[in-house]
C-alpha atoms as a PDB file:
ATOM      1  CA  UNK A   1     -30.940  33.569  -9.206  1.00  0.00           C
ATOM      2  CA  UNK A   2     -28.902  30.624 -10.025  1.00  0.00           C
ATOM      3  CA  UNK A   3     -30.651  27.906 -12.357  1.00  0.00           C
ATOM      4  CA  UNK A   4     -30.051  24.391 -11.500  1.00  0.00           C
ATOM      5  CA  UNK A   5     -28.959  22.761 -14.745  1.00  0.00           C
ATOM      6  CA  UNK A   6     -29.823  18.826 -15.027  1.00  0.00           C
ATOM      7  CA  UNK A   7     -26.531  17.989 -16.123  1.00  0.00           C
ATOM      8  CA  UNK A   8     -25.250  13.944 -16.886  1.00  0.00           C
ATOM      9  CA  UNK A   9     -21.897  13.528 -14.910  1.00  0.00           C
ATOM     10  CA  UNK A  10     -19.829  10.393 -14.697  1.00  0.00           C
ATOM     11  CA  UNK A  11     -16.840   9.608 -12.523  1.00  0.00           C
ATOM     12  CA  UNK A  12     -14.558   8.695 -14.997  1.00  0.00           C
ATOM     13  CA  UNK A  13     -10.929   6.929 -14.653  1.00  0.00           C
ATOM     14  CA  UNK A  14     -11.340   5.611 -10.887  1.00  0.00           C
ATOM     15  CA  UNK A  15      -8.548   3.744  -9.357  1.00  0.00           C
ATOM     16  CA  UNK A  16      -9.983   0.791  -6.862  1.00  0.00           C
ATOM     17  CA  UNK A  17      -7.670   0.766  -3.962  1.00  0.00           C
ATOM     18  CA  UNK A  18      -8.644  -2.435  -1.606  1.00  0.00           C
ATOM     19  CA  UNK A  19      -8.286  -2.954   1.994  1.00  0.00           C
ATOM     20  CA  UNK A  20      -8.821  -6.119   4.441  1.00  0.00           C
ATOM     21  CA  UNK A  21      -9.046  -6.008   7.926  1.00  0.00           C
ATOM     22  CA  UNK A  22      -7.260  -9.683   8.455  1.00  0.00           C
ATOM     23  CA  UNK A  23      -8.456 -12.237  10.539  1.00  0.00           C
ATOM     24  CA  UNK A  24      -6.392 -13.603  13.299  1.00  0.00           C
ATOM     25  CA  UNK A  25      -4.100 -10.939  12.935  1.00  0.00           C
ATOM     26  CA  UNK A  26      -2.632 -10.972  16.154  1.00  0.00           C
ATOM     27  CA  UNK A  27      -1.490 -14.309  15.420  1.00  0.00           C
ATOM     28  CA  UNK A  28      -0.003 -13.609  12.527  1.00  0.00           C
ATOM     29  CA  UNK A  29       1.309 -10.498  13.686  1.00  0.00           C
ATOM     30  CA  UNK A  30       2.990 -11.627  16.362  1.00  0.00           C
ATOM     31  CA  UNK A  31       5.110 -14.419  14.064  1.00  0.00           C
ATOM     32  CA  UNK A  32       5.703 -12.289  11.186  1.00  0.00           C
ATOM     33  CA  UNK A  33       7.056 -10.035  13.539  1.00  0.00           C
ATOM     34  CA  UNK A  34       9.672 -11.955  14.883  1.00  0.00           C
ATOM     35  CA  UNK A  35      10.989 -13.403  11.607  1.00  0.00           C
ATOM     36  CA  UNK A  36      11.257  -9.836   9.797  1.00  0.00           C
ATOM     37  CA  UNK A  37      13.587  -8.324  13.102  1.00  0.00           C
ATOM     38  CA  UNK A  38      15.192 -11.929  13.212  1.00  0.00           C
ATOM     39  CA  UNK A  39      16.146 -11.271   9.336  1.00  0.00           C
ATOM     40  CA  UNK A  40      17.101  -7.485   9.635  1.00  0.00           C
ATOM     41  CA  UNK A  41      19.610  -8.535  12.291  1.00  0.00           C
ATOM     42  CA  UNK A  42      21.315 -11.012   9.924  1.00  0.00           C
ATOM     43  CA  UNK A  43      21.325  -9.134   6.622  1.00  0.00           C
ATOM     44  CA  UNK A  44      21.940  -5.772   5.227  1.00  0.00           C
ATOM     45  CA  UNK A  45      19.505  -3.223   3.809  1.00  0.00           C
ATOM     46  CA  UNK A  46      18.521  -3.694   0.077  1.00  0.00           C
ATOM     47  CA  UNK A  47      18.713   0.372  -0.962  1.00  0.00           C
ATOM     48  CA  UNK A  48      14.943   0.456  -2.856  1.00  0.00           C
ATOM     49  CA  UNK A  49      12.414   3.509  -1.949  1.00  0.00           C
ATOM     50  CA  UNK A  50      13.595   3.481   1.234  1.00  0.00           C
ATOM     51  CA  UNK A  51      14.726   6.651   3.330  1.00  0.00           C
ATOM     52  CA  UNK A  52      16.232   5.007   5.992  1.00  0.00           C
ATOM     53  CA  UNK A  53      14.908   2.131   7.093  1.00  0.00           C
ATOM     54  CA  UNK A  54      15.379  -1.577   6.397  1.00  0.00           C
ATOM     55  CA  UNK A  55      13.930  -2.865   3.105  1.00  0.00           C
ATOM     56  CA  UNK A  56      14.771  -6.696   2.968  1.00  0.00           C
ATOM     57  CA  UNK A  57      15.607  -8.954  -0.108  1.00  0.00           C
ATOM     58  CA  UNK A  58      12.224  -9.318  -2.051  1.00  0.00           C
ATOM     59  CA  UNK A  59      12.008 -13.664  -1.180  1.00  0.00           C
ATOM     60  CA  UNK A  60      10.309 -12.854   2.378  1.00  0.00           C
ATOM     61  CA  UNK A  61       8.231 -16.190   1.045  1.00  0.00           C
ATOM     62  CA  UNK A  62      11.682 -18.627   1.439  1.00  0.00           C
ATOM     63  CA  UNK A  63      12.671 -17.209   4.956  1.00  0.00           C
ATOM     64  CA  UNK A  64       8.970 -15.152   6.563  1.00  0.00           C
ATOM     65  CA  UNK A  65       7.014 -18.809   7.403  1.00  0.00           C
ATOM     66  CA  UNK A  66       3.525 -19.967   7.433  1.00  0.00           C
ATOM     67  CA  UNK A  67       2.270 -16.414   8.257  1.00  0.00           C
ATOM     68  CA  UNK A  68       3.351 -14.239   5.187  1.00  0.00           C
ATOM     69  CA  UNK A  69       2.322 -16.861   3.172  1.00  0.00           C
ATOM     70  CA  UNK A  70      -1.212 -16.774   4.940  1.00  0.00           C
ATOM     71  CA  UNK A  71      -0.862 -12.756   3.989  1.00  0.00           C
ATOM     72  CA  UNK A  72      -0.122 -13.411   0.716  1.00  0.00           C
ATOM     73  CA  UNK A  73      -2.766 -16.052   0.334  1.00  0.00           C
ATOM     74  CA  UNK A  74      -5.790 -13.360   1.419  1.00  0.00           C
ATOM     75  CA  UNK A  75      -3.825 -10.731  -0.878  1.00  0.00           C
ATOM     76  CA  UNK A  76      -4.493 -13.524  -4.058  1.00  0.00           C
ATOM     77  CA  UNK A  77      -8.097 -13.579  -3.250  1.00  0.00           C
ATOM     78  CA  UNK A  78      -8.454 -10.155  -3.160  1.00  0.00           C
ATOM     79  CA  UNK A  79      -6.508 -10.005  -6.606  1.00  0.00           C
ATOM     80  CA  UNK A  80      -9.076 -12.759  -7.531  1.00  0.00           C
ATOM     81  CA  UNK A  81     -12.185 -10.935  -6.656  1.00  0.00           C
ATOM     82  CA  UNK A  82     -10.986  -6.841  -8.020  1.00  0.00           C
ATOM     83  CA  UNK A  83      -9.784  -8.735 -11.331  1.00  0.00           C
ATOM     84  CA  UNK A  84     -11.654  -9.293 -14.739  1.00  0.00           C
ATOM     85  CA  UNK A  85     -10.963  -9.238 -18.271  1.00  0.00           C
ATOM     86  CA  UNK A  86     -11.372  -6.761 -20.731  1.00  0.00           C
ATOM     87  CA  UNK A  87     -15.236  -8.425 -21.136  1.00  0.00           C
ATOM     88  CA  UNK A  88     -15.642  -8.080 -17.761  1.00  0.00           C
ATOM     89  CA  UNK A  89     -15.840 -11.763 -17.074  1.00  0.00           C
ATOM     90  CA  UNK A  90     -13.623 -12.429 -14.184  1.00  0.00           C
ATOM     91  CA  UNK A  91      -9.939 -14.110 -14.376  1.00  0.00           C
ATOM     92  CA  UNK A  92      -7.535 -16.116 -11.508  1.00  0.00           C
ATOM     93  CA  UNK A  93      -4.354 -15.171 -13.346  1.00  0.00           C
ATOM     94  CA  UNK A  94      -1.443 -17.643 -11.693  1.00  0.00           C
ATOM     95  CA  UNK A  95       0.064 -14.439  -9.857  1.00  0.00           C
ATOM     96  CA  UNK A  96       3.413 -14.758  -9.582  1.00  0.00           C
ATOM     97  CA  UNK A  97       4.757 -13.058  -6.224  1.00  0.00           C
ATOM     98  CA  UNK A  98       7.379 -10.788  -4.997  1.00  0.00           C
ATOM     99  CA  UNK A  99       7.416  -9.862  -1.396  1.00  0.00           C
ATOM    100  CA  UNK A 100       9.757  -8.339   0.866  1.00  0.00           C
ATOM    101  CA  UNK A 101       9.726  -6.362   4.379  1.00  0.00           C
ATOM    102  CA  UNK A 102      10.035  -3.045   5.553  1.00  0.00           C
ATOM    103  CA  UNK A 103      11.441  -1.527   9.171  1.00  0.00           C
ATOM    104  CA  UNK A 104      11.221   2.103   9.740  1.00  0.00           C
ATOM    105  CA  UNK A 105      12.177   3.542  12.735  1.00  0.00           C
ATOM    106  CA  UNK A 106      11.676   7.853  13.839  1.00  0.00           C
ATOM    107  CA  UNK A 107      12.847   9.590  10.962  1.00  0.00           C
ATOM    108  CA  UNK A 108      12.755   6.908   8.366  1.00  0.00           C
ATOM    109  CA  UNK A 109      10.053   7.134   4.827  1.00  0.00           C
ATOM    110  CA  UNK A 110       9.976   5.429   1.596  1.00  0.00           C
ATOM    111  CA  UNK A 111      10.096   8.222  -1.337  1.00  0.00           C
ATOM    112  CA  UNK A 112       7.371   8.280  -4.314  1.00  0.00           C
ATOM    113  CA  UNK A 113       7.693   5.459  -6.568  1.00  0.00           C
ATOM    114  CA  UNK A 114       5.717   2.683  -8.103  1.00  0.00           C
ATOM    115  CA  UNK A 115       6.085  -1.072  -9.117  1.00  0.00           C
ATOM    116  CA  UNK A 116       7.175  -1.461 -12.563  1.00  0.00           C
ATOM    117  CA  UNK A 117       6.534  -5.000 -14.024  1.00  0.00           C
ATOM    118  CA  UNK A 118       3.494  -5.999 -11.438  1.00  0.00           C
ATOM    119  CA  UNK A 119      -0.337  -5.579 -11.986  1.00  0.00           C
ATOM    120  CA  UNK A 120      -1.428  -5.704  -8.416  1.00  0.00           C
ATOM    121  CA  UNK A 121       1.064  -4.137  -5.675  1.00  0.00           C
ATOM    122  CA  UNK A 122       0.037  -4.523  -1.895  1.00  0.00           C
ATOM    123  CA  UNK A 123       1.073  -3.849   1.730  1.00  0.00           C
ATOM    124  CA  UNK A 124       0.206  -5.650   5.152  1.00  0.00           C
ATOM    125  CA  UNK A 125       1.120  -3.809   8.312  1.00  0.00           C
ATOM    126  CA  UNK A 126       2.328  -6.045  11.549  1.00  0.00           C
ATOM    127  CA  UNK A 127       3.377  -3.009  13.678  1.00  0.00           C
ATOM    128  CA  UNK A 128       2.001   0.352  12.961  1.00  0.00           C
ATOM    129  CA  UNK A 129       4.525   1.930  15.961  1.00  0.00           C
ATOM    130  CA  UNK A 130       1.774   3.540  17.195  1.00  0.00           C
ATOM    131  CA  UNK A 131       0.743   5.299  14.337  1.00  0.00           C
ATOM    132  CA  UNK A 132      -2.870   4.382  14.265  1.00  0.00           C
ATOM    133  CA  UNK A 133      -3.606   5.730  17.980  1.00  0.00           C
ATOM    134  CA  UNK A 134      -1.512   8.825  17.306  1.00  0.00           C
ATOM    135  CA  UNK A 135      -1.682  10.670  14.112  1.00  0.00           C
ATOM    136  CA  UNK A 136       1.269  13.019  15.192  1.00  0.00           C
ATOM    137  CA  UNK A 137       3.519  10.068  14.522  1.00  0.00           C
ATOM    138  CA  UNK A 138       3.082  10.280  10.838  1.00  0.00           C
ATOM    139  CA  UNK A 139       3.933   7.258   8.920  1.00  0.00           C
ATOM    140  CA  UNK A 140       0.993   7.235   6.377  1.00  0.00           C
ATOM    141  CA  UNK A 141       1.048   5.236   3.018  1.00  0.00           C
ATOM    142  CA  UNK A 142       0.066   7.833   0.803  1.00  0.00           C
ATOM    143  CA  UNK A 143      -1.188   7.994  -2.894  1.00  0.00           C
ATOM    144  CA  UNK A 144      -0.447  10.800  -5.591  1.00  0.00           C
ATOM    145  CA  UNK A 145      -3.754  11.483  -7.498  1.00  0.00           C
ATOM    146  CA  UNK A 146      -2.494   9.617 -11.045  1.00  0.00           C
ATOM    147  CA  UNK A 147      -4.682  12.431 -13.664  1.00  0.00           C
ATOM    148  CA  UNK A 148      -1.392  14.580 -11.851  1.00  0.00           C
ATOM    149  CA  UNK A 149      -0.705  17.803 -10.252  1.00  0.00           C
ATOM    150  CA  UNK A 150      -2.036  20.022 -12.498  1.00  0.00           C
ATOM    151  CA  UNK A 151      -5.666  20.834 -10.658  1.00  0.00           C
ATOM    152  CA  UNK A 152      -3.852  21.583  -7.212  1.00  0.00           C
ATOM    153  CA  UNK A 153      -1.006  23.358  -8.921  1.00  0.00           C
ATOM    154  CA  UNK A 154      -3.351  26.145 -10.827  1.00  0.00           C
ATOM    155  CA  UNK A 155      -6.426  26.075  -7.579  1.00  0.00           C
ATOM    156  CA  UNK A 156      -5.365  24.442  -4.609  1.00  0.00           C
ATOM    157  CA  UNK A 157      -8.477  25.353  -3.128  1.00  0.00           C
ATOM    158  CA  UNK A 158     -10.843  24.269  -5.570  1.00  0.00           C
ATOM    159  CA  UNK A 159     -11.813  20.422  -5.606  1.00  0.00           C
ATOM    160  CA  UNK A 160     -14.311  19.082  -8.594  1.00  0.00           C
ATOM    161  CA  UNK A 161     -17.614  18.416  -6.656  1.00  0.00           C
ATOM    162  CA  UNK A 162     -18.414  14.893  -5.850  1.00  0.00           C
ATOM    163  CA  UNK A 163     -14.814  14.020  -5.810  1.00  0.00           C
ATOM    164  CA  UNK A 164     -12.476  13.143  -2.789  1.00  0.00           C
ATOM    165  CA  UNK A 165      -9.981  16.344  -1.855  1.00  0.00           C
ATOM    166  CA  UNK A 166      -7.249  14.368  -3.637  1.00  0.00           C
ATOM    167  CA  UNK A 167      -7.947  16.348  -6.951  1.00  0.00           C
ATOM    168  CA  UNK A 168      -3.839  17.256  -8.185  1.00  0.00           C
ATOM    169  CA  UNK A 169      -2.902  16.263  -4.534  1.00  0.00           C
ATOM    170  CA  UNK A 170      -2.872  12.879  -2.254  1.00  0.00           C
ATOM    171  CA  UNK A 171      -5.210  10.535  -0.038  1.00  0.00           C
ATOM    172  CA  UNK A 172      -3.344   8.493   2.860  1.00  0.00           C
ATOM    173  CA  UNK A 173      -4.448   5.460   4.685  1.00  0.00           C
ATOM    174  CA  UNK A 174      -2.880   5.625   8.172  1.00  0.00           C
ATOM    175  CA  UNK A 175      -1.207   2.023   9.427  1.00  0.00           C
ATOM    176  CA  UNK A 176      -2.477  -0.177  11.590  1.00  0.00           C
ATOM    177  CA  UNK A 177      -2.014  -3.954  12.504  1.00  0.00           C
ATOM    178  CA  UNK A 178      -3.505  -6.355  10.381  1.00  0.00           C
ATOM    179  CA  UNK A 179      -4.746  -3.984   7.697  1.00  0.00           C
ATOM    180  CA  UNK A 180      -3.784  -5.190   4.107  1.00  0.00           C
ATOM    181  CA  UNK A 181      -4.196  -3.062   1.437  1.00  0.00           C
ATOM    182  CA  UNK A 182      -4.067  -4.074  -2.370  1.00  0.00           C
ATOM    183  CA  UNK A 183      -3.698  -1.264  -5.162  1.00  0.00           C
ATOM    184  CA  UNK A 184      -2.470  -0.982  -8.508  1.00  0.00           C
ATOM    185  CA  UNK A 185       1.084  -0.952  -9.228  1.00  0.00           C
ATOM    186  CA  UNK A 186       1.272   2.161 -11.357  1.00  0.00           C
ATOM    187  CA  UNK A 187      -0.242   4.280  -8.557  1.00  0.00           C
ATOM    188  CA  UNK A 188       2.471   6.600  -7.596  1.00  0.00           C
ATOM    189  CA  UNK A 189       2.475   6.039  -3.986  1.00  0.00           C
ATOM    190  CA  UNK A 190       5.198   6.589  -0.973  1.00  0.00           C
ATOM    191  CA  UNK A 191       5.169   6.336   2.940  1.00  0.00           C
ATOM    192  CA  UNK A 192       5.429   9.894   4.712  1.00  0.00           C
ATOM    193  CA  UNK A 193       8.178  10.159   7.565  1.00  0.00           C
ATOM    194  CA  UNK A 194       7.481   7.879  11.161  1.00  0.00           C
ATOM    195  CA  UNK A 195       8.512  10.104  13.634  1.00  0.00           C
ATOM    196  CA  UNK A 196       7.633   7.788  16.221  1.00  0.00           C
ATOM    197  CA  UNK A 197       9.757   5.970  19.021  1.00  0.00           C
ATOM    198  CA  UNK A 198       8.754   2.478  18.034  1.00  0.00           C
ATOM    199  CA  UNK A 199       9.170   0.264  15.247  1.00  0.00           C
ATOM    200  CA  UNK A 200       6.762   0.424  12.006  1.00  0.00           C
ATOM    201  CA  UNK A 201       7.044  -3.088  10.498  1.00  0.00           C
ATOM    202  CA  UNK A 202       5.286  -3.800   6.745  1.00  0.00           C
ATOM    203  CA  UNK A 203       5.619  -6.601   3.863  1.00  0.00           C
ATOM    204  CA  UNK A 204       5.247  -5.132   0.857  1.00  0.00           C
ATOM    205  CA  UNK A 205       4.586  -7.454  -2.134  1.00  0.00           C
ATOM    206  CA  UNK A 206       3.751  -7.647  -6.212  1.00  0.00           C
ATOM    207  CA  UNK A 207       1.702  -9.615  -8.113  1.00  0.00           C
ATOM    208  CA  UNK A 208       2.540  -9.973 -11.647  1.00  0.00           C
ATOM    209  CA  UNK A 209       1.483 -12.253 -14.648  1.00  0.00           C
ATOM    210  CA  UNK A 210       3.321 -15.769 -15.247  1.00  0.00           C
ATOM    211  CA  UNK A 211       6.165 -15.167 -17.485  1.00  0.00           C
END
C-alpha cells in the first residue's frame, strides 16, 4: 500500500501571462480595423516573424488613431498593475512603446521568436477570422514552456502534478475580438498557421524602459 508522504511543494519560476477582455471593443474594433487594411494597401510588408502575412512598420501610434492608442492605454495599466520592484513595492515605469499590426490571411503564421529590448510584450486582436467560433481554423498565439523542451523530449506523457500540460511543450490562447493579452517579452512565443477564409487582424506592441 502506497504511503501518502506530507511533502512541502512550491510552484517555482511562474510566468504571469495577462489578458483583458476590452470594453467597447466593437467600437474600437471596427476603427482599428479600417486603418490597419487602409495602411496594408499603401505600404509594403516589413519581413519580421511573419510567414506570410502583413507585418506593418512598428509606429501604428503616428498613423492607427484614437483607437490603438485607447489599446495601448489599457495595455499601460495592465503593465502598471503586473509590475513591482525588486521589494515588491509597485512601479509606473514611463513605458516607452512600439506597436505595429499584423494581417494573416489562410496559410499565413508568425514563427517562434521573442522581443529583445522590451520588458512587457502584448497583443490585441480586432478580427479573429473566425477563429474563436471554429477551432479548425487554427490561428492560436502560442507559448513555448521557457524551463525548455527537455521534460516533453525524455516523457511526453508524463506532466509534473499540479502543473498545466505545458511541461517541455506549449499553452495557446485562441483569438478573439477585443481580447488583449500582455506577457513577458522573453517568452518564446509564435502564432500557429490561420487556415481560415477570412482575415485575422492583430497589433502587436512592446513596452520597454525610457532610454
Amino acid at each position: 500500500m502506497a504511503v501518502r508522504l506530507n511533502l512541502a511543494v512550491q510552484g517555482l519560476f511562474a510566468t504571469p501571462v495577462a489578458a483583458l477582455e476590452v470594453p467597447g471593443a466593437e467600437r474600437i474594433n471596427a476603427a482599428l480595423g479600417e486603418a490597419i487594411l487602409r495602411r496594408r494597401a499603401e505600404a509594403p510588408s516589413v519581413q519580421a516573424s511573419n510567414a506570410g502575412g502583413w507585418h506593418s512598420d512598428r509606429d501604428i501610434l503616428a498613423w492607427g488613431g484614437p483607437a490603438v492608442a485607447e489599446v495601448i492605454e489599457l495595455a499601460r495599466g495592465m503593465a502598471a498593475q503586473l509590475t513591482a520592484d525588486r521589494a515588491g513595492a509597485p512601479v509606473r515605469p514611463a513605458w516607452r512603446v512600439s506597436a505595429w499590426a499584423n494581417v494573416n490571411a489562410s496559410g499565413h503564421a508568425n514563427v517562434a521568436h521573442y522581443h529583445g529590448g522590451a520588458f512587457w510584450s502584448g497583443t490585441y486582436y480586432v478580427d479573429d477570422g473566425g477563429c474563436a467560433a471554429d477551432p479548425s481554423l487554427g490561428g492560436e498565439f502560442e507559448m513555448l514552456d521557457p524551463r525548455g523542451p527537455g521534460p516533453g523530449m525524455y516523457a511526453p506523457g508524463l506532466k509534473f502534478t499540479g502543473d498545466g500540460a505545458s511541461a517541455g511543450g506549449a499553452e495557446t490562447i485562441r483569438p478573439k475580438p477585443g481580447l488583449l493579452i500582455l506577457f513577458p517579452s522573453w517568452l518564446l512565443h509564435q502564432v500557429r498557421p490561420y487556415r481560415g477564409t477570412g482575415t485575422r487582424i492583430s497589433v502587436a506592441f512592446n513596452l520597454s524602459l525610457p532610454q
